[in-house]
N, C-alpha and C. Protein backbone atom coordinates (compact mmCIF):
# COMPACT_ATOMS: atom_id res chain seq x y z
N UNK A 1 -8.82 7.46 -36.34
CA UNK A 1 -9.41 6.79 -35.19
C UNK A 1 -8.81 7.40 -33.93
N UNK A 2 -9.75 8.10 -33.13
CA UNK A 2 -9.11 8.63 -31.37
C UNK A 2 -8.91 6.93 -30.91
N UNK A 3 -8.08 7.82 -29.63
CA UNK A 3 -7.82 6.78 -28.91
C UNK A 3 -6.89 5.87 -29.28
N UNK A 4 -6.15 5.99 -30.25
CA UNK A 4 -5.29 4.98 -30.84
C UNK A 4 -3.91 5.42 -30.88
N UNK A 5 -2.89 4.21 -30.06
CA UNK A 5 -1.40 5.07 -30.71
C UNK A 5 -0.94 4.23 -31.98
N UNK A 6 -0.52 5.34 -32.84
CA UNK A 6 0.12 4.85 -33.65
C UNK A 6 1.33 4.92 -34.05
N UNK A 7 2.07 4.33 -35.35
CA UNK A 7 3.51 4.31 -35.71
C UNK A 7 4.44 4.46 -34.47
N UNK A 8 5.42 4.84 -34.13
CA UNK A 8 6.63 4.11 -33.64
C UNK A 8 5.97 4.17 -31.73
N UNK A 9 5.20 4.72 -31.54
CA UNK A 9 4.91 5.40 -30.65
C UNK A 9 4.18 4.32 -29.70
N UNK A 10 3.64 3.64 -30.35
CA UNK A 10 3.25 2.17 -29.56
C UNK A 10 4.49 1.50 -28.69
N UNK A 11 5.33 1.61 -29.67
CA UNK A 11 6.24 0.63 -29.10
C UNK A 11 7.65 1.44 -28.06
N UNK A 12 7.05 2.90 -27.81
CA UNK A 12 7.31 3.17 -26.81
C UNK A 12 7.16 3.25 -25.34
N UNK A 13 5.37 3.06 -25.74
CA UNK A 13 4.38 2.63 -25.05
C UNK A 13 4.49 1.79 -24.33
N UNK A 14 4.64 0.31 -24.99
CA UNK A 14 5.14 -0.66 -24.52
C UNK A 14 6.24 -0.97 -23.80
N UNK A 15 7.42 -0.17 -24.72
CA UNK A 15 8.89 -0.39 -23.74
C UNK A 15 8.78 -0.21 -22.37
N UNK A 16 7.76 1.26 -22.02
CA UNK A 16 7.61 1.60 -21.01
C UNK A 16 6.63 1.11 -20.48
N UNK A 17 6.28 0.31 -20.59
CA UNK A 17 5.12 -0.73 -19.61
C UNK A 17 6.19 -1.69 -18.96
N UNK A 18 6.83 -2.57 -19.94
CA UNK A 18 7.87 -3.35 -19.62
C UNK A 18 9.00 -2.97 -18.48
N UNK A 19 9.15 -1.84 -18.75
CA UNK A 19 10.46 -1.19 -17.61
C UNK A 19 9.82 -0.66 -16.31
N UNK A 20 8.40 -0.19 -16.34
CA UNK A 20 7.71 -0.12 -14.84
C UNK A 20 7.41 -1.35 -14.47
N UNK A 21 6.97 -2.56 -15.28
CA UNK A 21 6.74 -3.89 -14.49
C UNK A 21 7.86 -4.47 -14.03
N UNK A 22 8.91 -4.35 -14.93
CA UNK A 22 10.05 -4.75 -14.25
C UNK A 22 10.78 -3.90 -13.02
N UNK A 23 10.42 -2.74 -12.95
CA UNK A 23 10.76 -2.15 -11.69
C UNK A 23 10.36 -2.34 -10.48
N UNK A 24 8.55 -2.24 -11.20
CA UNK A 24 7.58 -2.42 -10.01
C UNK A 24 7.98 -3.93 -8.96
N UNK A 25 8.24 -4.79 -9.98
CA UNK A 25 8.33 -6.27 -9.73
C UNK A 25 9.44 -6.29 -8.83
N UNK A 26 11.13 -5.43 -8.82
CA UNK A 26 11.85 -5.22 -8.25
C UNK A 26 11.85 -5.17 -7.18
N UNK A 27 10.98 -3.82 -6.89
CA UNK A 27 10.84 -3.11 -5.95
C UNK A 27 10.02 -4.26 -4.94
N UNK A 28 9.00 -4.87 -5.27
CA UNK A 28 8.21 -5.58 -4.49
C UNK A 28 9.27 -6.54 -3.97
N UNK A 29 10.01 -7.25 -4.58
CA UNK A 29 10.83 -8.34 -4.38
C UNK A 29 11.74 -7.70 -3.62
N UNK A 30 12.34 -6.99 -3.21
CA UNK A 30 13.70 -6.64 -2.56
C UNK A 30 12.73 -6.36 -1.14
N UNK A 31 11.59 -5.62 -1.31
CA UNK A 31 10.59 -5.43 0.32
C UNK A 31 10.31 -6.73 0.63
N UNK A 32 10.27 -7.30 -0.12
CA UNK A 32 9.33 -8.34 0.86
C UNK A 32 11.22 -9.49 1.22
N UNK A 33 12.20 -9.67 0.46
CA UNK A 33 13.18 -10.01 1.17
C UNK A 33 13.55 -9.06 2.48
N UNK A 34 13.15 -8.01 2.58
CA UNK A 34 13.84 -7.31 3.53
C UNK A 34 12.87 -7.54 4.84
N UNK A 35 11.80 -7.60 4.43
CA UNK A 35 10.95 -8.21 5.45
C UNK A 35 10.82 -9.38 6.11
N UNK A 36 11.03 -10.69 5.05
CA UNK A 36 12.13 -11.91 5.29
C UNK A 36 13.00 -11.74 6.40
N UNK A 37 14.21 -11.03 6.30
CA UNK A 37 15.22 -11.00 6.75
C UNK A 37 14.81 -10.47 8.07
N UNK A 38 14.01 -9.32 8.62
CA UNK A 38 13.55 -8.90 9.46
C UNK A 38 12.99 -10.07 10.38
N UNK A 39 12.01 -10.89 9.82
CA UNK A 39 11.00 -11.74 10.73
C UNK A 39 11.87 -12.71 11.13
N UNK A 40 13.30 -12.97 10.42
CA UNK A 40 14.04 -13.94 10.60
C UNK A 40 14.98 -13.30 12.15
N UNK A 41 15.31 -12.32 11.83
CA UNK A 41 15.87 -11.52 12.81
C UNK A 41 15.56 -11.77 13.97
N UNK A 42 14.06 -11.11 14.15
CA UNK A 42 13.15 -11.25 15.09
C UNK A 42 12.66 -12.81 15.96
N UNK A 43 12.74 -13.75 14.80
CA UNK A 43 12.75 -15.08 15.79
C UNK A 43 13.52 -15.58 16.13
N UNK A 44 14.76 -15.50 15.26
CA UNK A 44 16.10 -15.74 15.94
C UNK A 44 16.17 -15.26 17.55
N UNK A 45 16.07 -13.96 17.95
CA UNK A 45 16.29 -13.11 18.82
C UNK A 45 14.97 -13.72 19.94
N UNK A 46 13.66 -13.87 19.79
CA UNK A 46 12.83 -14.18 20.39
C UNK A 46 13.23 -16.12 20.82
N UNK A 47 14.00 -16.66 19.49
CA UNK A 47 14.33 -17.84 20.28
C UNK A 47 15.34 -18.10 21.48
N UNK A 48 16.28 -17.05 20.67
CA UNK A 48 17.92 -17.18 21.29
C UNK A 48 17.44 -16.37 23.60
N UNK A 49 15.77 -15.77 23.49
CA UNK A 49 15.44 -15.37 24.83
C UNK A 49 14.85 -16.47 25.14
N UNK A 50 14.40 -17.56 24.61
CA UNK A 50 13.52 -18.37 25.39
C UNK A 50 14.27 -19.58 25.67
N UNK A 51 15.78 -19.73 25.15
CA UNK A 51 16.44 -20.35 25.29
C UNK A 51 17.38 -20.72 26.45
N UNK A 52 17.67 -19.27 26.77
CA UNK A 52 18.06 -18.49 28.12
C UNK A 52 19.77 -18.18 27.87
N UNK A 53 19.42 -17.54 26.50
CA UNK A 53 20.58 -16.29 25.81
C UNK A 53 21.69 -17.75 25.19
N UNK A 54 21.10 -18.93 24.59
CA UNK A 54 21.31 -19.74 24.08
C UNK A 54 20.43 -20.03 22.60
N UNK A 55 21.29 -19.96 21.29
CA UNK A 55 20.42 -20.25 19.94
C UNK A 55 20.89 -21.63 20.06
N UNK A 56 19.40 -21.86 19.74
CA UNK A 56 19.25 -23.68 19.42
C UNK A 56 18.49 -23.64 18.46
N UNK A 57 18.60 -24.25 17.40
CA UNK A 57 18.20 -24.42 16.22
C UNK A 57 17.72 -26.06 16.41
């Protein structure tokens, strides 16, 4: 049968599906904290000006 993996070779297949989703998944998660941290940055800084160089929370 084409198109088919077989014997051990599947389940290399797989390992390596598993280790790009888990990377991929990584990778997304650490950008989008870093982007977090950024927007947090940014309003901090946009509050701490409208405050008149005073953070008020």
């Amino acid at each position: 049968m084409d198109g088919v993996i077989t014997g051990s070779g599947q389940w290399s297949y797989v390992a390596a599906a598993y280790a790009m989703t888990a990377l991929v998944s990584a990778l997304v998660l650490w950008r989008s904290w870093r982007a977090m941290r950024t927007a947090e940055a940014r309003s901090d800084a946009l509050r701490k000006e409208q405050r008149g160089g005073r953070l008020v929370i």
